[in-house]
N, C-alpha and C. Protein backbone atom coordinates (compact mmCIF):
# COMPACT_ATOMS: atom_id res chain seq x y z
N UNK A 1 134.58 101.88 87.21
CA UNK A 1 133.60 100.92 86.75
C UNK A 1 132.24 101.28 87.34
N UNK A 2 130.97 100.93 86.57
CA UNK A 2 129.88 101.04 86.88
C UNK A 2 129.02 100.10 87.20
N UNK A 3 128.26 100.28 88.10
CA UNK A 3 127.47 98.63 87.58
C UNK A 3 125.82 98.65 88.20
N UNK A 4 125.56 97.93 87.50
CA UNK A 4 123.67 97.47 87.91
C UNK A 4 123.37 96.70 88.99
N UNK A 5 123.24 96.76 90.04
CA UNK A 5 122.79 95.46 90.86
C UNK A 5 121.39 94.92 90.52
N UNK A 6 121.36 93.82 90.25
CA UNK A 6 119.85 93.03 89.81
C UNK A 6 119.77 92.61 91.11
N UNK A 7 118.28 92.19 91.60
CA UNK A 7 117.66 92.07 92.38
C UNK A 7 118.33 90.63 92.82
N UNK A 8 119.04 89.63 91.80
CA UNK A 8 119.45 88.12 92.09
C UNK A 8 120.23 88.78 93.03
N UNK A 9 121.22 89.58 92.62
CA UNK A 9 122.72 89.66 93.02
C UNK A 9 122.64 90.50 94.74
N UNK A 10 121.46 90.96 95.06
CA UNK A 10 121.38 92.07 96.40
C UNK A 10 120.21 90.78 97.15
N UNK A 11 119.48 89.72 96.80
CA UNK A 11 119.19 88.84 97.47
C UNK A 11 120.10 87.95 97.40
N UNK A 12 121.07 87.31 97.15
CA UNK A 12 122.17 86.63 97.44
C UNK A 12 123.06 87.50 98.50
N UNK A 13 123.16 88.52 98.32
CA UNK A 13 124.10 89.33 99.43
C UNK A 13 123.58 89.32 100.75
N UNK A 14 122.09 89.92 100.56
CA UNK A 14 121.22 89.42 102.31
C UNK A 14 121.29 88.30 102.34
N UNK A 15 121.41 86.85 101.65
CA UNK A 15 121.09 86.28 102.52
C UNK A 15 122.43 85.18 102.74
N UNK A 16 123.52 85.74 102.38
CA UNK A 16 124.77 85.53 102.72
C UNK A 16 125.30 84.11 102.22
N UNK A 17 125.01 84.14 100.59
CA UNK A 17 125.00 82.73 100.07
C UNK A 17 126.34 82.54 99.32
N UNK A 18 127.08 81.73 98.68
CA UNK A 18 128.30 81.63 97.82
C UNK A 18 128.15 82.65 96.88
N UNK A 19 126.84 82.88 95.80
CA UNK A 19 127.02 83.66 95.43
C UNK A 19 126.97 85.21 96.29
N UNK A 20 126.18 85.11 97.27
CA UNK A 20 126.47 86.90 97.69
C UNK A 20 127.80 87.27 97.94
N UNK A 21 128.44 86.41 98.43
CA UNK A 21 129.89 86.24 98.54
C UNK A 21 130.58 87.34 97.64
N UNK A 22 130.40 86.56 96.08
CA UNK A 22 130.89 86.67 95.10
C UNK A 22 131.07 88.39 94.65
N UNK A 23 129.66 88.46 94.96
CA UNK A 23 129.08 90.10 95.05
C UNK A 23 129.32 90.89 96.04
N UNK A 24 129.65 90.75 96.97
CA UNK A 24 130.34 91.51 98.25
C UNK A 24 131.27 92.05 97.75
N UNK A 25 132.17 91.98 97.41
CA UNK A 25 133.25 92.98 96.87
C UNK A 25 132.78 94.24 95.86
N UNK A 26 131.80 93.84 95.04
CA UNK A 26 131.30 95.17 94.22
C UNK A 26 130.43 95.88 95.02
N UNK A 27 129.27 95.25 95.57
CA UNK A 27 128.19 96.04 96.98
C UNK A 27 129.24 96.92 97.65
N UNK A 28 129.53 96.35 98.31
CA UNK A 28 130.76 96.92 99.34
C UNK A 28 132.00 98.00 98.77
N UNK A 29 132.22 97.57 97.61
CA UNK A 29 133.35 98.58 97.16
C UNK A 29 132.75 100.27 97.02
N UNK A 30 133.72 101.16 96.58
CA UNK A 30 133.40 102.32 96.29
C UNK A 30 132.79 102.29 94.82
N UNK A 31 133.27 102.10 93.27
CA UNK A 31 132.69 101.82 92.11
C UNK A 31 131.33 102.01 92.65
N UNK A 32 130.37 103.21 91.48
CA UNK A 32 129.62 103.52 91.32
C UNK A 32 128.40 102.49 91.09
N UNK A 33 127.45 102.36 91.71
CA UNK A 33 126.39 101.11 92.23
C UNK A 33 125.10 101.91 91.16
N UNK A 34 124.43 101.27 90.69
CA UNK A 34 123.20 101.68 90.15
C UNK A 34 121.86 100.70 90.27
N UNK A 35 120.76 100.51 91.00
CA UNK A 35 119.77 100.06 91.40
C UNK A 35 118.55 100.37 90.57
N UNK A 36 117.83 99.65 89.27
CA UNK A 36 116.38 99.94 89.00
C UNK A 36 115.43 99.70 90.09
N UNK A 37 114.70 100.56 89.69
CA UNK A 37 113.75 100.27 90.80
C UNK A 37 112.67 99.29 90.68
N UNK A 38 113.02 98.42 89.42
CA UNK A 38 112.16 97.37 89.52
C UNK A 38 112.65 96.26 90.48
N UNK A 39 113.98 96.74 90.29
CA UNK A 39 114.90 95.78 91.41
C UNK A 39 114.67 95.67 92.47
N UNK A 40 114.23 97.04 93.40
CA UNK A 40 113.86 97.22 94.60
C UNK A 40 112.17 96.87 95.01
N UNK A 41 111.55 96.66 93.95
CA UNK A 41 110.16 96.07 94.38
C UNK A 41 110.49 94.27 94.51
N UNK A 42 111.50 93.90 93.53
CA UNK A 42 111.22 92.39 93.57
C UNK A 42 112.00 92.34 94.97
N UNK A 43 112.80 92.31 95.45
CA UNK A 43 113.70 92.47 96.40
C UNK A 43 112.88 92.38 97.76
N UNK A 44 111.81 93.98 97.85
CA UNK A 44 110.69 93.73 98.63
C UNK A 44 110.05 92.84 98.77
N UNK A 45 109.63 92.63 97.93
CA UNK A 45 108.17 91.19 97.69
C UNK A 45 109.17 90.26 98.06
N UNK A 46 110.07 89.45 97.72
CA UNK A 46 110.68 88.82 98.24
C UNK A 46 110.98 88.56 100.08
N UNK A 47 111.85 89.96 100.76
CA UNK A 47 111.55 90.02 101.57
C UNK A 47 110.32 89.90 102.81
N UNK A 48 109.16 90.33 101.97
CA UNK A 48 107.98 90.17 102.53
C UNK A 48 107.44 88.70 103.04
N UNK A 49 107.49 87.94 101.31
CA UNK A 49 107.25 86.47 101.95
C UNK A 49 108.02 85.28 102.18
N UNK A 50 109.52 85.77 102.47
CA UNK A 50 110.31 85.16 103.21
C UNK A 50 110.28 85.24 105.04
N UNK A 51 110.21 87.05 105.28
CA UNK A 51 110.22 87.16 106.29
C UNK A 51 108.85 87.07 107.24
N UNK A 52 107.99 87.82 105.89
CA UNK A 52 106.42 87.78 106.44
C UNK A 52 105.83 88.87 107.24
N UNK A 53 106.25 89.97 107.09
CA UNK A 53 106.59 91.36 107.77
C UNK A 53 107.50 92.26 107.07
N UNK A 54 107.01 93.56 107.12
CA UNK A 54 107.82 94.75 106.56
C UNK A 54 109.23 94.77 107.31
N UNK A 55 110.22 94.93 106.08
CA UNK A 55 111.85 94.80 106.27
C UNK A 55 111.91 96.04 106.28
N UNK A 56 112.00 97.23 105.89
CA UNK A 56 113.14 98.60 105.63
C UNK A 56 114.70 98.08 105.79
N UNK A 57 115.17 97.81 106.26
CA UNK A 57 116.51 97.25 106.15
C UNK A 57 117.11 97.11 105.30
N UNK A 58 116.69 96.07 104.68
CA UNK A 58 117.16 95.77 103.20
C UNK A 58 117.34 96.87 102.26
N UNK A 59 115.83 97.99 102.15
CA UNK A 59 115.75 98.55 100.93
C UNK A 59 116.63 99.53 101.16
N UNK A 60 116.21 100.00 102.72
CA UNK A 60 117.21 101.50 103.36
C UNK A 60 118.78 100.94 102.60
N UNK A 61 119.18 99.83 102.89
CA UNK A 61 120.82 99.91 102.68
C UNK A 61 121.09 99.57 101.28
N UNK A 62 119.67 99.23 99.88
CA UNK A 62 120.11 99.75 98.73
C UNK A 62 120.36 101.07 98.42
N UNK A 63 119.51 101.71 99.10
CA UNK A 63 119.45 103.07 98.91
C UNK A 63 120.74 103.74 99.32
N UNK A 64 121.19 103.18 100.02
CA UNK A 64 122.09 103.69 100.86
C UNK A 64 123.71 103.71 99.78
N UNK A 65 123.81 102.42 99.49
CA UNK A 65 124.84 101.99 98.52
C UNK A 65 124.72 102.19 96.89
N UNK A 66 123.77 102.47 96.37
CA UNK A 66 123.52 102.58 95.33
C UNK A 66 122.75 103.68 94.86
N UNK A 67 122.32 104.22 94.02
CA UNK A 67 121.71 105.17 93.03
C UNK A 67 120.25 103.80 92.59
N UNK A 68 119.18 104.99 92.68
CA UNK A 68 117.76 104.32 92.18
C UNK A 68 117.63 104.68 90.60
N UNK A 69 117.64 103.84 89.81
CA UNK A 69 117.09 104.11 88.32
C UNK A 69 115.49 103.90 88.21
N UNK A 70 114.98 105.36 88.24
CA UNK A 70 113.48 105.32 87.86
C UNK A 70 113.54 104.93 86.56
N UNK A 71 112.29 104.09 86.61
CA UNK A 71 112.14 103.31 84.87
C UNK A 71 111.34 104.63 83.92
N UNK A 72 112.13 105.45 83.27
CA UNK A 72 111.60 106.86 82.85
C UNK A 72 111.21 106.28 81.24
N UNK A 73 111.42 107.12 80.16
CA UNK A 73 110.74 106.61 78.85
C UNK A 73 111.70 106.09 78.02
N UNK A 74 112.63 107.08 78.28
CA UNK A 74 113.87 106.28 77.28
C UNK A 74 114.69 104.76 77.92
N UNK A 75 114.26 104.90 78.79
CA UNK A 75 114.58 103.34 79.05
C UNK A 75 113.41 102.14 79.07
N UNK A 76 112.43 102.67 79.20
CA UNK A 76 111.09 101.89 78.93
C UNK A 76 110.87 101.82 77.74
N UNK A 77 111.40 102.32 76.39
CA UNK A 77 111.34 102.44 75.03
C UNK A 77 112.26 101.43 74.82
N UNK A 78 113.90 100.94 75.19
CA UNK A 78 114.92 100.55 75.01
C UNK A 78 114.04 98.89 76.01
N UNK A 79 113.85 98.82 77.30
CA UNK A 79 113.24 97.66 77.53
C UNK A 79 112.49 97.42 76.79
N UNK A 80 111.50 97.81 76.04
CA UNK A 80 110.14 97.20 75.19
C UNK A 80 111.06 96.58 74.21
N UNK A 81 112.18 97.21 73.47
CA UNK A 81 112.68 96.44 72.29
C UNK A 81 113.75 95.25 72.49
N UNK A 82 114.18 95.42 73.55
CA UNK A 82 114.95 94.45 74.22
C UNK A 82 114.03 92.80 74.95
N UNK A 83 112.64 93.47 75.25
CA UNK A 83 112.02 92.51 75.59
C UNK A 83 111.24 91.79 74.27
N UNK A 84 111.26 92.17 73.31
CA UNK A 84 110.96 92.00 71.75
C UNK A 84 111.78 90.53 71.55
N UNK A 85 112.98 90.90 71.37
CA UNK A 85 113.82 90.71 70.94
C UNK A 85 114.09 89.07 71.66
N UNK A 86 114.67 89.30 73.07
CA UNK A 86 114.90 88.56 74.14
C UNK A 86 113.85 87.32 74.10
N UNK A 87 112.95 87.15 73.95
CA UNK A 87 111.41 86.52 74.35
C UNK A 87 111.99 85.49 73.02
N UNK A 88 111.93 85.86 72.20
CA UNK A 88 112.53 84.67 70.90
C UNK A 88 113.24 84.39 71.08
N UNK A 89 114.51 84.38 72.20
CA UNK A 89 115.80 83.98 72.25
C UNK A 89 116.04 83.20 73.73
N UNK A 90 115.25 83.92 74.51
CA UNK A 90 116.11 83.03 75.90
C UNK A 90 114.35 83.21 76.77
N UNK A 91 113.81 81.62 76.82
CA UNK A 91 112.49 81.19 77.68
C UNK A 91 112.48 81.29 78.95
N UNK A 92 111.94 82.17 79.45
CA UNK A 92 111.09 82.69 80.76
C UNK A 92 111.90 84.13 80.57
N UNK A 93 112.08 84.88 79.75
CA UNK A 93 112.55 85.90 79.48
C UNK A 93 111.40 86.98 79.88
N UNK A 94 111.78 88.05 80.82
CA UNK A 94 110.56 88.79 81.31
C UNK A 94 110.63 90.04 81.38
N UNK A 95 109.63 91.10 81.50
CA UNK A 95 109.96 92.47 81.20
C UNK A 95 110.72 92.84 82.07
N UNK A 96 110.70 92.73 83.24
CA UNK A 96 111.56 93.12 84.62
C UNK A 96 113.27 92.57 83.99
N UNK A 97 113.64 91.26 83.39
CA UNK A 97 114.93 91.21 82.72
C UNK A 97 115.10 92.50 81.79
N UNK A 98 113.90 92.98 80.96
CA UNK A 98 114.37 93.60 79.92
C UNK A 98 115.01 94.91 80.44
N UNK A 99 113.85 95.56 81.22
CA UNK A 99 114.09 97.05 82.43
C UNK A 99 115.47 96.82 82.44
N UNK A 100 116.17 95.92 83.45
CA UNK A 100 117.33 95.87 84.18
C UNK A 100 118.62 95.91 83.22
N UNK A 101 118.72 95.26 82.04
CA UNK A 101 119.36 95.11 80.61
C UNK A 101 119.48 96.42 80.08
N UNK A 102 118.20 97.17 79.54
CA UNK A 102 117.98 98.55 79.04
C UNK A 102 118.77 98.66 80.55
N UNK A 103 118.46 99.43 81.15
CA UNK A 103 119.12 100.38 82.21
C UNK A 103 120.78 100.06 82.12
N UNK A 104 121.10 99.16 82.34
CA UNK A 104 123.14 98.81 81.99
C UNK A 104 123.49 99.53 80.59
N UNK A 105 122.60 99.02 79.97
CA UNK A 105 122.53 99.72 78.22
C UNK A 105 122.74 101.51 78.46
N UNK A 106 121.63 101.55 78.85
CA UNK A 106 121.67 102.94 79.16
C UNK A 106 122.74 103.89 79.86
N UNK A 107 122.66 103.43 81.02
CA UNK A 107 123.85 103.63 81.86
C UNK A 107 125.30 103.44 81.66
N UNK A 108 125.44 102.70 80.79
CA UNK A 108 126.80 102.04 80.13
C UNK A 108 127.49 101.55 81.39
N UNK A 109 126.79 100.79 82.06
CA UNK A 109 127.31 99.73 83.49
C UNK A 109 127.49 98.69 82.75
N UNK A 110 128.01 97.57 83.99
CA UNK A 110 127.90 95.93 84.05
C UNK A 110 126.77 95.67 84.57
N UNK A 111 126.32 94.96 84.37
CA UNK A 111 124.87 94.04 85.23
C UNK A 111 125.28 92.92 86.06
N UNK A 112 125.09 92.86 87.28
CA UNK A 112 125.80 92.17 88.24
C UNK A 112 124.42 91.25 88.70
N UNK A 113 124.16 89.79 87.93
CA UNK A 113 123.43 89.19 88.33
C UNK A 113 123.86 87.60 88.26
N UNK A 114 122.85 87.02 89.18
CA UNK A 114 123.04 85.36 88.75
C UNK A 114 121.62 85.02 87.63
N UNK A 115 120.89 85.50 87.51
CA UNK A 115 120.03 84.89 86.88
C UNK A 115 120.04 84.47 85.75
N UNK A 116 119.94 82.68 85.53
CA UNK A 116 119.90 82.44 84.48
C UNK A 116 119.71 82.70 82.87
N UNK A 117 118.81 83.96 82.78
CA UNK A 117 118.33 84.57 81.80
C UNK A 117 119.66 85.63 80.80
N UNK A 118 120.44 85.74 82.33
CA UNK A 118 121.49 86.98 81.58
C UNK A 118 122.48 86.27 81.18
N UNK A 119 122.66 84.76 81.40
CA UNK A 119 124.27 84.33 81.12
C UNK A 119 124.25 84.45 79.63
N UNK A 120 125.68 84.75 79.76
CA UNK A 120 126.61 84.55 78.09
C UNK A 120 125.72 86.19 77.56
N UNK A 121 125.54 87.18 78.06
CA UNK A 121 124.98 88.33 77.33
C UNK A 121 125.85 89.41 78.00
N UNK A 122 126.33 90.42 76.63
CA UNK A 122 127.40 91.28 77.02
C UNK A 122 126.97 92.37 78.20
N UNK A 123 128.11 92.70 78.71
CA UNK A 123 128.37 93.45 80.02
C UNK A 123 127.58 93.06 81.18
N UNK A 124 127.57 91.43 81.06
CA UNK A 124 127.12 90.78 82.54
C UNK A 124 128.21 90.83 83.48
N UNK A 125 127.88 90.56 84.29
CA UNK A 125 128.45 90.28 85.38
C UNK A 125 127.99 88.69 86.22
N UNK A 126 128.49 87.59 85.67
CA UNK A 126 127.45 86.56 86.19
C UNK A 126 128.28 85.92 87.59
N UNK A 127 127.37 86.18 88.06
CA UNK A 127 128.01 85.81 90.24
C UNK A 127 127.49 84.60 90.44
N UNK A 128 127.03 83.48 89.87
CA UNK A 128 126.70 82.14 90.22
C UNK A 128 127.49 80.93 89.37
């Protein structure tokens, strides 16, 4: 199995919530991990003004567990039409959802998130 970690699903894991829980078994397992890297900026920013100071921690041990998906063209072509699409269908729908969607698409992973935006959409993975 393959899978996407969205940025919901690797901030629920730091910060050790029911859902990170849920997600600990795929983080942690061997199954092939795949990380956009839009994932790893929200993740940051997050970290930043939670903690209020530069983490490395966090990002070092995506890196560590997972594969980085640079957002290259053929998946920035596949997000633009996905974010088309999405925006008429499910409200607060955002390009950073679309990236992460295209990339599972692409990749032919699961998407391992809680965020409201992905429920009930094929090859989720919903951890909340």
């Amino acid at each position: 199995m393959r899978y996407v970690i969205d940025s919901y699903a690797w901030i629920e894991y730091f910060m050790g919530t029911k859902s990170g829980e849920v997600v600990k078994p795929i983080i942690e397992g061997l199954e092939e991990k795949i990380t956009p890297t839009i994932c790893l900026a929200e993740v940051y920013s997050k970290t930043l003004k939670v903690e209020g100071e530069e983490q490395d921690r966090q990002i070092k041990f995506i890196k560590e567990r997972s594969a980085l998906a640079p957002l290259d063209e053929a998946v920035a072509i596949k997000a633009a039409k996905i974010d088309v699409s999405m925006k008429k269908r499910v409200e607060g729908w955002g390009l950073a959802d679309s990236i992460v969607y295209a990339t599972g698409i692409m990749k032919r992973a699961e998407i391992v998130t809680g965020d409201a935006h992905f429920k009930g959409l094929k090859n989720v993975i919903f951890i909340k």
